[in-house]
PDB file of N, CA and C in Angstrom:
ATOM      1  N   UNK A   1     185.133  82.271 -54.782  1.00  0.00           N
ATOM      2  CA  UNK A   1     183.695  82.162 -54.789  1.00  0.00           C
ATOM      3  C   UNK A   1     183.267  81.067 -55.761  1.00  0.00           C
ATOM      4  N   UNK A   2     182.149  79.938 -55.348  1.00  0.00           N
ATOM      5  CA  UNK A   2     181.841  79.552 -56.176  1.00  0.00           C
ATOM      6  C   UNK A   2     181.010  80.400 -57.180  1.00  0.00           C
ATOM      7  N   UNK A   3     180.632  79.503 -59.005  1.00  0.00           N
ATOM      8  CA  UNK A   3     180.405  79.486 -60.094  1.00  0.00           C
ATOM      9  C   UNK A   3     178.785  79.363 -60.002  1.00  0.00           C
ATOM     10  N   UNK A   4     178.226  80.363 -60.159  1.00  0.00           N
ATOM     11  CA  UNK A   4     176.858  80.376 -60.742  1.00  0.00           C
ATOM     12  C   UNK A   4     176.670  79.085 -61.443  1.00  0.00           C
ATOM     13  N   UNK A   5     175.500  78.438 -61.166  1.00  0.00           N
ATOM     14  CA  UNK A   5     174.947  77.021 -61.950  1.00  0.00           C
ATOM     15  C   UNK A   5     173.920  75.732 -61.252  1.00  0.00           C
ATOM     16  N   UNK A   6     174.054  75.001 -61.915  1.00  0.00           N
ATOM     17  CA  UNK A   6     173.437  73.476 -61.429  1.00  0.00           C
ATOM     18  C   UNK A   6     174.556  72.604 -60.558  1.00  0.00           C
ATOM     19  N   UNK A   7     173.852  72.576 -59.230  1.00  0.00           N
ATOM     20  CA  UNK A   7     175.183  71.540 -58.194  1.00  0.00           C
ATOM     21  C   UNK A   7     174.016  70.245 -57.878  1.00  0.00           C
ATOM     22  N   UNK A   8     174.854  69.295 -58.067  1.00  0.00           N
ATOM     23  CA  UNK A   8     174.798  67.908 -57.251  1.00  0.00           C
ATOM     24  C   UNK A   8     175.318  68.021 -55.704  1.00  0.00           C
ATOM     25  N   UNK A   9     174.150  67.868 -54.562  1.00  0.00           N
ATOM     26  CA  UNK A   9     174.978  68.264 -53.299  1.00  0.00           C
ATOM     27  C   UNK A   9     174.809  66.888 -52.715  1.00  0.00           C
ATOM     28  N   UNK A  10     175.818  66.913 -52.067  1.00  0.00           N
ATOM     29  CA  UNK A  10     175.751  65.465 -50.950  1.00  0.00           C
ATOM     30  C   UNK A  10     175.962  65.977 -49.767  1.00  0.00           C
ATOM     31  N   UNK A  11     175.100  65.494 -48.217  1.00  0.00           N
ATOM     32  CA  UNK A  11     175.382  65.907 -47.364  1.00  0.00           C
ATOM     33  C   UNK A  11     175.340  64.706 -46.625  1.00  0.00           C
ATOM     34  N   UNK A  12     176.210  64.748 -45.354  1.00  0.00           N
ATOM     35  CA  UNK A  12     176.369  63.763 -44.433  1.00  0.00           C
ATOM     36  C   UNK A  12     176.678  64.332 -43.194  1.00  0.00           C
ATOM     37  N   UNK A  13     175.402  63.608 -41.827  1.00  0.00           N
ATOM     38  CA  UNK A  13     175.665  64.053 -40.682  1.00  0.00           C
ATOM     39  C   UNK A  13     175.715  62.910 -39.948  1.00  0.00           C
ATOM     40  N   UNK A  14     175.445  62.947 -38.926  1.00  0.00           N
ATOM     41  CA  UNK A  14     175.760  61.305 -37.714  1.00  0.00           C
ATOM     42  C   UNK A  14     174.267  60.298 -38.048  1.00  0.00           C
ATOM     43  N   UNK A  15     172.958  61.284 -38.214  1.00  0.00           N
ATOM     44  CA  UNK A  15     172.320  60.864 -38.726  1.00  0.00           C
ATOM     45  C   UNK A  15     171.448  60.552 -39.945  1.00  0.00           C
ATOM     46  N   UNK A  16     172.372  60.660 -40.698  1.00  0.00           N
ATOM     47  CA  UNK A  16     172.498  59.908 -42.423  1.00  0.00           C
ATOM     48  C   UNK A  16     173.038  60.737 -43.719  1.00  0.00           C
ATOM     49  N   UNK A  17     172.229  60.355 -44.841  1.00  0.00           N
ATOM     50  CA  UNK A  17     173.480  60.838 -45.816  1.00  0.00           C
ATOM     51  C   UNK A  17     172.152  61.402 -46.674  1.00  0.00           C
ATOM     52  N   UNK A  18     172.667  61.956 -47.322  1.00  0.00           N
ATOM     53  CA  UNK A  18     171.511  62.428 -48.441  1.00  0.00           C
ATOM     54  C   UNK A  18     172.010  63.157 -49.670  1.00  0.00           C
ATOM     55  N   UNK A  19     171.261  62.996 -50.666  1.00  0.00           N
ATOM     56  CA  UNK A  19     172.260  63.757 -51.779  1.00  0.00           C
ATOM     57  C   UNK A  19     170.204  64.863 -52.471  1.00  0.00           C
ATOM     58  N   UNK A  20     171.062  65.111 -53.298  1.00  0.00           N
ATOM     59  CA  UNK A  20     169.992  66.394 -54.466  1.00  0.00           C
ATOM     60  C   UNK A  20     170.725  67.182 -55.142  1.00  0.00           C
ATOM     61  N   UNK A  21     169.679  68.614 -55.762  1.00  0.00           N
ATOM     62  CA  UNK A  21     170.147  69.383 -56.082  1.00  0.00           C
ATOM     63  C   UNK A  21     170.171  70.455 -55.829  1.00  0.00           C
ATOM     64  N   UNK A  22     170.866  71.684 -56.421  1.00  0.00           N
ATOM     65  CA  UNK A  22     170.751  73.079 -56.300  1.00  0.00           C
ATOM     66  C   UNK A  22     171.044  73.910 -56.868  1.00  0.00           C
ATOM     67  N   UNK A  23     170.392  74.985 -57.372  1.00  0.00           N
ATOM     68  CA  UNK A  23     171.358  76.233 -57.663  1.00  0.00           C
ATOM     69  C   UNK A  23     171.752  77.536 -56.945  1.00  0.00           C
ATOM     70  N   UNK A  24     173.035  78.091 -57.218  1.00  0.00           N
ATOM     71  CA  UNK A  24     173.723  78.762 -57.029  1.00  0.00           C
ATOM     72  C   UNK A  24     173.487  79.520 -57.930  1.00  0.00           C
ATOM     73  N   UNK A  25     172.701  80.977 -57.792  1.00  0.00           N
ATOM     74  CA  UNK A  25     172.612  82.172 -58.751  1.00  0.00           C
ATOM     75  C   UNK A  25     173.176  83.874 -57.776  1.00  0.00           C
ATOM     76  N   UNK A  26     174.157  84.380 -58.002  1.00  0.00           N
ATOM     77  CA  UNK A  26     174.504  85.497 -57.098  1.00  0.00           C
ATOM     78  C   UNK A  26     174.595  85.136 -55.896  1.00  0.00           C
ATOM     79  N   UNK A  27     175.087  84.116 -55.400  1.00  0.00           N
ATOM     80  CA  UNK A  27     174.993  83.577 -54.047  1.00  0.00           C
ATOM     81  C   UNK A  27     173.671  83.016 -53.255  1.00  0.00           C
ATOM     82  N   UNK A  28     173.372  83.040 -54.125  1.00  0.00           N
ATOM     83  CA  UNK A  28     172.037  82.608 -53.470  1.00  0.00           C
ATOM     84  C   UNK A  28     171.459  80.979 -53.490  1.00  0.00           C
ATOM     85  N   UNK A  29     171.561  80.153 -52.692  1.00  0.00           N
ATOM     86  CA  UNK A  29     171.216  78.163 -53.020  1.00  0.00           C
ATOM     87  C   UNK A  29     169.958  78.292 -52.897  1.00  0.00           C
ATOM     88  N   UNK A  30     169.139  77.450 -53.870  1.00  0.00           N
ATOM     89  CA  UNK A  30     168.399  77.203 -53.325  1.00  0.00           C
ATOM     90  C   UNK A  30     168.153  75.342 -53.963  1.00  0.00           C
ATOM     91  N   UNK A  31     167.394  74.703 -53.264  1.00  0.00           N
ATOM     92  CA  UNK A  31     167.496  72.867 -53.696  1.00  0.00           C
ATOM     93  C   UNK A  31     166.844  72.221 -52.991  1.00  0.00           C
ATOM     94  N   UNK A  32     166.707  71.139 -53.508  1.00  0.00           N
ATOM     95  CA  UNK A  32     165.858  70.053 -52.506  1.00  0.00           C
ATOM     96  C   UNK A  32     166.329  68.281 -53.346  1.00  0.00           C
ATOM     97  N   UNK A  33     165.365  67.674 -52.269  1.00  0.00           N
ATOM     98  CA  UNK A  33     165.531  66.173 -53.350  1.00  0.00           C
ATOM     99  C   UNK A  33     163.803  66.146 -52.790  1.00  0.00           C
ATOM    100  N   UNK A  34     163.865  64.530 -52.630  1.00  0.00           N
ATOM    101  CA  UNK A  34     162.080  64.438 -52.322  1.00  0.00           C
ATOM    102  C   UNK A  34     161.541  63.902 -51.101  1.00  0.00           C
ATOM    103  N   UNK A  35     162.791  64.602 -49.856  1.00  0.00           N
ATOM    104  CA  UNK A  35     161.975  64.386 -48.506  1.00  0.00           C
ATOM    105  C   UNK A  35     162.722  65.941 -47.881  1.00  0.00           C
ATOM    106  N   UNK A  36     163.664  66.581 -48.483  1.00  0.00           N
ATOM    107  CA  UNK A  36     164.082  67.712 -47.930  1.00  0.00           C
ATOM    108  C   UNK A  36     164.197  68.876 -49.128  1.00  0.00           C
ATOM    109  N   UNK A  37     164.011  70.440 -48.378  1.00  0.00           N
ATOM    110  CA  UNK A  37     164.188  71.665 -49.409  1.00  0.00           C
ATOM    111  C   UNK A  37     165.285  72.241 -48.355  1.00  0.00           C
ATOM    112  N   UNK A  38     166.179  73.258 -48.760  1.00  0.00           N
ATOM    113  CA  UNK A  38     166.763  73.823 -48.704  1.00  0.00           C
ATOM    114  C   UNK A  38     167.248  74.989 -49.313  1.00  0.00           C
ATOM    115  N   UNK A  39     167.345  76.466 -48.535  1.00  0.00           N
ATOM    116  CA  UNK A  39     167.689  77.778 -49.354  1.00  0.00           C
ATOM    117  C   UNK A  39     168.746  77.985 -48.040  1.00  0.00           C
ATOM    118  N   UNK A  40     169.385  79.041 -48.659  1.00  0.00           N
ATOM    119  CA  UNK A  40     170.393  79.810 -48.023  1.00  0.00           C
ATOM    120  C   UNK A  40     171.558  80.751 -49.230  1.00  0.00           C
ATOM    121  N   UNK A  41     172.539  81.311 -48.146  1.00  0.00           N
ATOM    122  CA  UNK A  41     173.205  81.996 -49.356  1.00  0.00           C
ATOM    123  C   UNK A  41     174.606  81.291 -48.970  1.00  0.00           C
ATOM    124  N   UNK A  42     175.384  81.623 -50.042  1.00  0.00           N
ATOM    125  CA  UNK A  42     176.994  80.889 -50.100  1.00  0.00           C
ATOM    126  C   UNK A  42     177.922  82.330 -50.195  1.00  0.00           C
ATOM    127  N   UNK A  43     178.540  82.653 -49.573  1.00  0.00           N
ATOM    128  CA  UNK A  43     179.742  83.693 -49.866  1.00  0.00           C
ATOM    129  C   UNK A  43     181.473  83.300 -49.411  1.00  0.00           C
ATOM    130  N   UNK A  44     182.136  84.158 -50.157  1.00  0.00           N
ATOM    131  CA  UNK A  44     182.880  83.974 -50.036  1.00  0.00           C
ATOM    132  C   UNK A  44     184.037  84.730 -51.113  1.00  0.00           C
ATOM    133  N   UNK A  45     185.312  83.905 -51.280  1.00  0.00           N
ATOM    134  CA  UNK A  45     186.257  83.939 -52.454  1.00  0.00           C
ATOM    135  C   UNK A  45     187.007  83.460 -53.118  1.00  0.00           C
ATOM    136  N   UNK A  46     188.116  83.751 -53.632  1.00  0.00           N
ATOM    137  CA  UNK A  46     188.725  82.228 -54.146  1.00  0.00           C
ATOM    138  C   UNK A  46     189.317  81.042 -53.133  1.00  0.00           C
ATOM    139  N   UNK A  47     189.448  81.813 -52.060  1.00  0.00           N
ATOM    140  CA  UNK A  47     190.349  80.685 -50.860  1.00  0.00           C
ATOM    141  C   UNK A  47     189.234  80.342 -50.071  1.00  0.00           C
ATOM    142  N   UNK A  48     188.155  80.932 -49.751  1.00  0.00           N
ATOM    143  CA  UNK A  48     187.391  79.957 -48.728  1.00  0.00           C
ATOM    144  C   UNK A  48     186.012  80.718 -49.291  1.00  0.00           C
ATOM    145  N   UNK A  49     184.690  79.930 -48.799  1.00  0.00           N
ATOM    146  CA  UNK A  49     183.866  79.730 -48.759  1.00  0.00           C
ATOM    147  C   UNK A  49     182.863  79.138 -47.874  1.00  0.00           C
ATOM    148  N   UNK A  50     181.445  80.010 -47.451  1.00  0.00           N
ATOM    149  CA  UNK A  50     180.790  79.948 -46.318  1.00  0.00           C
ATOM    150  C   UNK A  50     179.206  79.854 -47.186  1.00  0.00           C
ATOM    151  N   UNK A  51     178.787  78.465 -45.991  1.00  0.00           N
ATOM    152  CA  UNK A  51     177.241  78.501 -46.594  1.00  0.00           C
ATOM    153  C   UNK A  51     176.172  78.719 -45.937  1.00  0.00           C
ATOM    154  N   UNK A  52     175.782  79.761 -45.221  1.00  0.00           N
ATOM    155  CA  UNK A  52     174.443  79.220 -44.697  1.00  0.00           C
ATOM    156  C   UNK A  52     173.150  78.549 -45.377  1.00  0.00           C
ATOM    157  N   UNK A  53     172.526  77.490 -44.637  1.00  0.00           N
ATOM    158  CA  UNK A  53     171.802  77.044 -45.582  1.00  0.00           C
ATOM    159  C   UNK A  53     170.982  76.251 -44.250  1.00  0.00           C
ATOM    160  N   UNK A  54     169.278  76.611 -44.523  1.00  0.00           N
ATOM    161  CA  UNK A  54     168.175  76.333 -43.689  1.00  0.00           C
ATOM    162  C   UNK A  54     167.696  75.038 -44.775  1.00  0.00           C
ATOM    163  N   UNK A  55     167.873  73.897 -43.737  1.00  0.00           N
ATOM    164  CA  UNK A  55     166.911  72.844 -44.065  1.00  0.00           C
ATOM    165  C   UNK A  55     165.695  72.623 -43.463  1.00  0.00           C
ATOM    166  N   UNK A  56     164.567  72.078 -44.733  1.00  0.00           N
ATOM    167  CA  UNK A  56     163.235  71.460 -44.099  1.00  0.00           C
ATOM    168  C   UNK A  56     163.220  70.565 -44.563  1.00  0.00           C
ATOM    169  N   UNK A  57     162.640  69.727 -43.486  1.00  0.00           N
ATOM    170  CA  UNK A  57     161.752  67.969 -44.263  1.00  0.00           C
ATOM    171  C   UNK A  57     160.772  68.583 -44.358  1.00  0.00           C
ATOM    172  N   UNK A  58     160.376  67.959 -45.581  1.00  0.00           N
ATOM    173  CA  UNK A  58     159.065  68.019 -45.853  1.00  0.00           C
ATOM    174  C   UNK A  58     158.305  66.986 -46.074  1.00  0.00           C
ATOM    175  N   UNK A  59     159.102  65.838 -45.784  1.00  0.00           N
ATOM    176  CA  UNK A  59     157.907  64.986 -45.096  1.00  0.00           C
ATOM    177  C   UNK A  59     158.158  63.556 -44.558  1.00  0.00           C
ATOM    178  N   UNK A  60     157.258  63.227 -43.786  1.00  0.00           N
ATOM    179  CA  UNK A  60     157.520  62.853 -42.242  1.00  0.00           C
ATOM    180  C   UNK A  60     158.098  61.277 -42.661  1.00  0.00           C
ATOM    181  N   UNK A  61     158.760  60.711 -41.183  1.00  0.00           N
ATOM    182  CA  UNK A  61     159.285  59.843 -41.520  1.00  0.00           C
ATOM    183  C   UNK A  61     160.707  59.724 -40.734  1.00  0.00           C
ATOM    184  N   UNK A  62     161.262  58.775 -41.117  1.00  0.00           N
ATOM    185  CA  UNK A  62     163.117  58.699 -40.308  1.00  0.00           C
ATOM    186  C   UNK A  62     163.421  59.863 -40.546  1.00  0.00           C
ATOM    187  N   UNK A  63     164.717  60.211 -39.306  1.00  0.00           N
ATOM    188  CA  UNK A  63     164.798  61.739 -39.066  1.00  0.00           C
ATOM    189  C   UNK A  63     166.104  62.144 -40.349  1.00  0.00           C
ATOM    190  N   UNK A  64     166.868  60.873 -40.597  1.00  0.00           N
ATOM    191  CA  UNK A  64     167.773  61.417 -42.126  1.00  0.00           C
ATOM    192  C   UNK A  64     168.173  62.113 -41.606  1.00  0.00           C
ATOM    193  N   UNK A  65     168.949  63.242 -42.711  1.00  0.00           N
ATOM    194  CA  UNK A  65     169.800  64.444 -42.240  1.00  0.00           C
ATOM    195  C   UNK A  65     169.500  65.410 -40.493  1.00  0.00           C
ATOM    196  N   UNK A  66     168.626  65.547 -40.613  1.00  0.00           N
ATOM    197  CA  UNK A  66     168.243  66.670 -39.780  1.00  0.00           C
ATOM    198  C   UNK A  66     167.938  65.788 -38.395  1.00  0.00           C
ATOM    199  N   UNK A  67     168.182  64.240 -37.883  1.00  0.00           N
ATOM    200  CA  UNK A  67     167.371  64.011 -37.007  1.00  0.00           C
ATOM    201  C   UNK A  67     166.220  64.345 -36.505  1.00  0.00           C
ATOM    202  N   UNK A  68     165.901  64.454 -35.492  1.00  0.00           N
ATOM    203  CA  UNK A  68     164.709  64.642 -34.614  1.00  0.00           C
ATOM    204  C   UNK A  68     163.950  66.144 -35.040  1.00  0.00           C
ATOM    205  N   UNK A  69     164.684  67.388 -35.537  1.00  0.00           N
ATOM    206  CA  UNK A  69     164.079  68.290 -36.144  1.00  0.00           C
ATOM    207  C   UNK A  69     163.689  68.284 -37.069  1.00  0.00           C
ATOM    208  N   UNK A  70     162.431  69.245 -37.800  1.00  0.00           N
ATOM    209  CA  UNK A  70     161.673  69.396 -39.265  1.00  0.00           C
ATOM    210  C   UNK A  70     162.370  70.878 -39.306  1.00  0.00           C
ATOM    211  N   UNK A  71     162.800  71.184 -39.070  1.00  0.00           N
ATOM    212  CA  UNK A  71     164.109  72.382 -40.180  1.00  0.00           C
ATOM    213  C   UNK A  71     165.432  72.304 -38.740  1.00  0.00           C
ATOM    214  N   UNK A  72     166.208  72.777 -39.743  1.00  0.00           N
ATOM    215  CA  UNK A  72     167.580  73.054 -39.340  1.00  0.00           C
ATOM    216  C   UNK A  72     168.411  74.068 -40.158  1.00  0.00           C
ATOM    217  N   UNK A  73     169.442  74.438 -39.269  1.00  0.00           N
ATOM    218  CA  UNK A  73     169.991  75.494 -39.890  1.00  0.00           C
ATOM    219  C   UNK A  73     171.585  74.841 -39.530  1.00  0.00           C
ATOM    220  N   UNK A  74     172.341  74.851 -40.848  1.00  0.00           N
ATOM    221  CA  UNK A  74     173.904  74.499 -41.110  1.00  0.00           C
ATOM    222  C   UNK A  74     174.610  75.642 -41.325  1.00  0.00           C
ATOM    223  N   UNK A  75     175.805  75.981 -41.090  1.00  0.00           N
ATOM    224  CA  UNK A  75     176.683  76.874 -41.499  1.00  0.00           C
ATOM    225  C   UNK A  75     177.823  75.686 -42.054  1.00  0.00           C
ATOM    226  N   UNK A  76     178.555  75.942 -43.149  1.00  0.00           N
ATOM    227  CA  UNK A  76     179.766  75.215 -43.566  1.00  0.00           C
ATOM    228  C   UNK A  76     180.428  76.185 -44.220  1.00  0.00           C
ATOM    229  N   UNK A  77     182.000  75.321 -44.128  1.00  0.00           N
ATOM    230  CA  UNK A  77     182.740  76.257 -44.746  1.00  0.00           C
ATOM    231  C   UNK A  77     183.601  75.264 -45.256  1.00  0.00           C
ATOM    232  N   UNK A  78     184.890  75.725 -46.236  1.00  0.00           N
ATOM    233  CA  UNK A  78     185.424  75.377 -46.915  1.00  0.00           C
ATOM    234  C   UNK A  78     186.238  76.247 -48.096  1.00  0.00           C
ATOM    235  N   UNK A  79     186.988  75.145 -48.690  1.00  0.00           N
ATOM    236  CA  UNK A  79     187.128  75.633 -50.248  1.00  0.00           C
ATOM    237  C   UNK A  79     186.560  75.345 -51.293  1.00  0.00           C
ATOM    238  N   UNK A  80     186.624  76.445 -52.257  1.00  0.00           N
ATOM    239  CA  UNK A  80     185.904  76.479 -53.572  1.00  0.00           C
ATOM    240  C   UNK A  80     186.572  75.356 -54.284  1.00  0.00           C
ATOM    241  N   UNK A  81     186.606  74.905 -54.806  1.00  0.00           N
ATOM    242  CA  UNK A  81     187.021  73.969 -56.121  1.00  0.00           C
ATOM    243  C   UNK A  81     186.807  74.011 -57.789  1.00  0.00           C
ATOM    244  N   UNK A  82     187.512  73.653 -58.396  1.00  0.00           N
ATOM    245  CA  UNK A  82     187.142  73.931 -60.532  1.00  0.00           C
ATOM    246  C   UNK A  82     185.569  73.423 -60.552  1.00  0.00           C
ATOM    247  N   UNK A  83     185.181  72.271 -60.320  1.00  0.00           N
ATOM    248  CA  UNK A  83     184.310  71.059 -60.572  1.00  0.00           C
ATOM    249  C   UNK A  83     183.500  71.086 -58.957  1.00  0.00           C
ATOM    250  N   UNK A  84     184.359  70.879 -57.653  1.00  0.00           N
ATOM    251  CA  UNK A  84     183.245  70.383 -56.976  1.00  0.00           C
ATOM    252  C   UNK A  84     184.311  71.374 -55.378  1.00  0.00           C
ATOM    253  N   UNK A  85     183.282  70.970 -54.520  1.00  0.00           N
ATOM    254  CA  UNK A  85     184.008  71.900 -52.902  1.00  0.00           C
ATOM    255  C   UNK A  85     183.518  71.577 -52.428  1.00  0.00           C
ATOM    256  N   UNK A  86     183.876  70.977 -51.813  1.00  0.00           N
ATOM    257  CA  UNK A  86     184.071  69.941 -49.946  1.00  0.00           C
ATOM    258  C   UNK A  86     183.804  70.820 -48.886  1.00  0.00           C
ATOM    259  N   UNK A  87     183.043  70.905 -48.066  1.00  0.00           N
ATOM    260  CA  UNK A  87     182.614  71.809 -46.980  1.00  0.00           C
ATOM    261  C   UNK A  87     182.316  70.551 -46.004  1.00  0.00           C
ATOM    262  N   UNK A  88     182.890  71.592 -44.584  1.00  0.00           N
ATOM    263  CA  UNK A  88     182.378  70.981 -43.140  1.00  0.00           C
ATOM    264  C   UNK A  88     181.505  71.852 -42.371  1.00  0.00           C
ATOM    265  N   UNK A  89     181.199  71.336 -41.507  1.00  0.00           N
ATOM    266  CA  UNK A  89     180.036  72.377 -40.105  1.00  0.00           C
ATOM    267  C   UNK A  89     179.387  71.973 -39.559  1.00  0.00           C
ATOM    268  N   UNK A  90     178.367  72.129 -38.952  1.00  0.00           N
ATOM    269  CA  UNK A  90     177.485  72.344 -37.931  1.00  0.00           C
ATOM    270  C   UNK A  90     176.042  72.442 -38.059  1.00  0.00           C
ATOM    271  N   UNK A  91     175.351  71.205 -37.384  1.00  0.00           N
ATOM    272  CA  UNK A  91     174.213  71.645 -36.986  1.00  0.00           C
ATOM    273  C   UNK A  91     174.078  73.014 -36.309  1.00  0.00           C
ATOM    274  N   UNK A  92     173.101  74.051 -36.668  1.00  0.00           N
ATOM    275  CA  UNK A  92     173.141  75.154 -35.113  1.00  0.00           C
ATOM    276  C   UNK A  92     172.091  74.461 -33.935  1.00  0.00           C
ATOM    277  N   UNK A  93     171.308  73.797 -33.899  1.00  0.00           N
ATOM    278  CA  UNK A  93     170.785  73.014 -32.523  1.00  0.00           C
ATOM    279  C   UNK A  93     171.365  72.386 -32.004  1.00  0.00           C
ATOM    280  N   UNK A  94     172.408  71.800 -32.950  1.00  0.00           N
ATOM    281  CA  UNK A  94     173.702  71.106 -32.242  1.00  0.00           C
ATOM    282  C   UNK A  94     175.034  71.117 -32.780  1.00  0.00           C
ATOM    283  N   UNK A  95     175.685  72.082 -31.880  1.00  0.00           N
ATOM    284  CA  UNK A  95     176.627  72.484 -33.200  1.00  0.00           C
ATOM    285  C   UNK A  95     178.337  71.424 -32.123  1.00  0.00           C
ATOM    286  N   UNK A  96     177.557  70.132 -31.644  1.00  0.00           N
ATOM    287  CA  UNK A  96     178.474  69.144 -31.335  1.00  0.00           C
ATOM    288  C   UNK A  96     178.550  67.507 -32.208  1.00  0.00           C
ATOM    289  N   UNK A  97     177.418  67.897 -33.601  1.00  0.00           N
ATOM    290  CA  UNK A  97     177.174  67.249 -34.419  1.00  0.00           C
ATOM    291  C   UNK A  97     178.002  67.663 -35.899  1.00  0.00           C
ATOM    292  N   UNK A  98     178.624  67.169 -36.400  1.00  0.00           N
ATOM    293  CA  UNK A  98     179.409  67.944 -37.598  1.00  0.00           C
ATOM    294  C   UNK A  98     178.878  66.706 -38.948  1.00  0.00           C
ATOM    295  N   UNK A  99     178.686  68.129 -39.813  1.00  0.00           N
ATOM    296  CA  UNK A  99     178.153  67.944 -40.902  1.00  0.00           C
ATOM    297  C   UNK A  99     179.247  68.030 -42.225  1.00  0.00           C
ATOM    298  N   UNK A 100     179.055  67.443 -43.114  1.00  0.00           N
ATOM    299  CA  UNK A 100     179.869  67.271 -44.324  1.00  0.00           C
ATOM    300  C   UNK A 100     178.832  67.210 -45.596  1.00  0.00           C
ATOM    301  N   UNK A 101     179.658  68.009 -46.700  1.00  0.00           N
ATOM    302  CA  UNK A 101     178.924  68.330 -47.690  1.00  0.00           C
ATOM    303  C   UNK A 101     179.891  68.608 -48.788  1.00  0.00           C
ATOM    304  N   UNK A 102     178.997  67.780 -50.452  1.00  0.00           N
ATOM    305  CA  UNK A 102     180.634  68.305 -51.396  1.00  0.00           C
ATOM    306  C   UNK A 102     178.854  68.897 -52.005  1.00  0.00           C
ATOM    307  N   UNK A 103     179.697  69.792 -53.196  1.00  0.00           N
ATOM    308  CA  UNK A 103     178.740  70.326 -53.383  1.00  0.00           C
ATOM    309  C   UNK A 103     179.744  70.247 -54.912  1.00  0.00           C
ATOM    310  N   UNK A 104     178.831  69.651 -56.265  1.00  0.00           N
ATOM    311  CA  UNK A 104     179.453  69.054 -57.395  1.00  0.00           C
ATOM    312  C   UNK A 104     178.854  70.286 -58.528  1.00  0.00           C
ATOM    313  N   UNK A 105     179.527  70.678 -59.224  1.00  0.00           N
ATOM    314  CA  UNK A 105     179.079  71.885 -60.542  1.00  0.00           C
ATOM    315  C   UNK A 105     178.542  71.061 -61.737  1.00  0.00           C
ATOM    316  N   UNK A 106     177.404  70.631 -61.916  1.00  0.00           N
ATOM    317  CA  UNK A 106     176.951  69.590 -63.172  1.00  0.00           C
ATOM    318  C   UNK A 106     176.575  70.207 -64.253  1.00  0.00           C
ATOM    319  N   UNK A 107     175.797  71.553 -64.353  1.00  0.00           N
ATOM    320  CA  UNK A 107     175.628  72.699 -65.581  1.00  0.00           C
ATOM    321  C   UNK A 107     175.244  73.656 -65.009  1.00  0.00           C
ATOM    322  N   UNK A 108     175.849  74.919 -66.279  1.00  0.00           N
ATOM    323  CA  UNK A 108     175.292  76.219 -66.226  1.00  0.00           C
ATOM    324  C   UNK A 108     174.151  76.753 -65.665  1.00  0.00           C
TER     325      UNK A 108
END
């Protein structure tokens, strides 16, 4: 399972890249930067790890992460890591689009 704290997230789909932040408190994300928010929960254990996590733009403009939609919903999975964990997945509107995400531990 990941570590309760402050993450640096980077995400990358076919249609673009984006980075921010988040925290992780009891499984719970929540983050944004300053055209997207994002909540969801993270579970898991020491060998793998699952995120759901609902994105919104919040405001208008090139479609960036999410293309042509104003929310989306990702599932990723992966492993945990000391410092940072690399996750893959899925748009769910299009889950023939694959998404990538490290998700970095910067503070408590």
């Amino acid at each position: 399972m990941m570590t309760d704290g402050l993450y640096h997230v980077v995400f990358q789909t076919a249609f673009g890249s984006g980075s921010g932040v988040a925290t992780l408190q009891d499984g719970r994300l929540r983050g944004g930067d300053a055209d997207y928010s994002f909540k969801g929960v993270c579970t898991g254990d020491s060998r793998r790890i699952v995120a759901e996590i609902q994105v919104e733009r919040r405001k208008q403009g090139r479609g960036g992460l999410s293309g042509k939609w104003r929310a989306i919903d990702i599932r990723l999975e992966g492993q945990p890591g000391v410092k940072a964990s690399a996750m893959t997945g899925a748009l769910s509107a299009s889950p023939d689009l694959p998404v990538a995400a490290v998700l970095t531990r910067i503070s408590d």
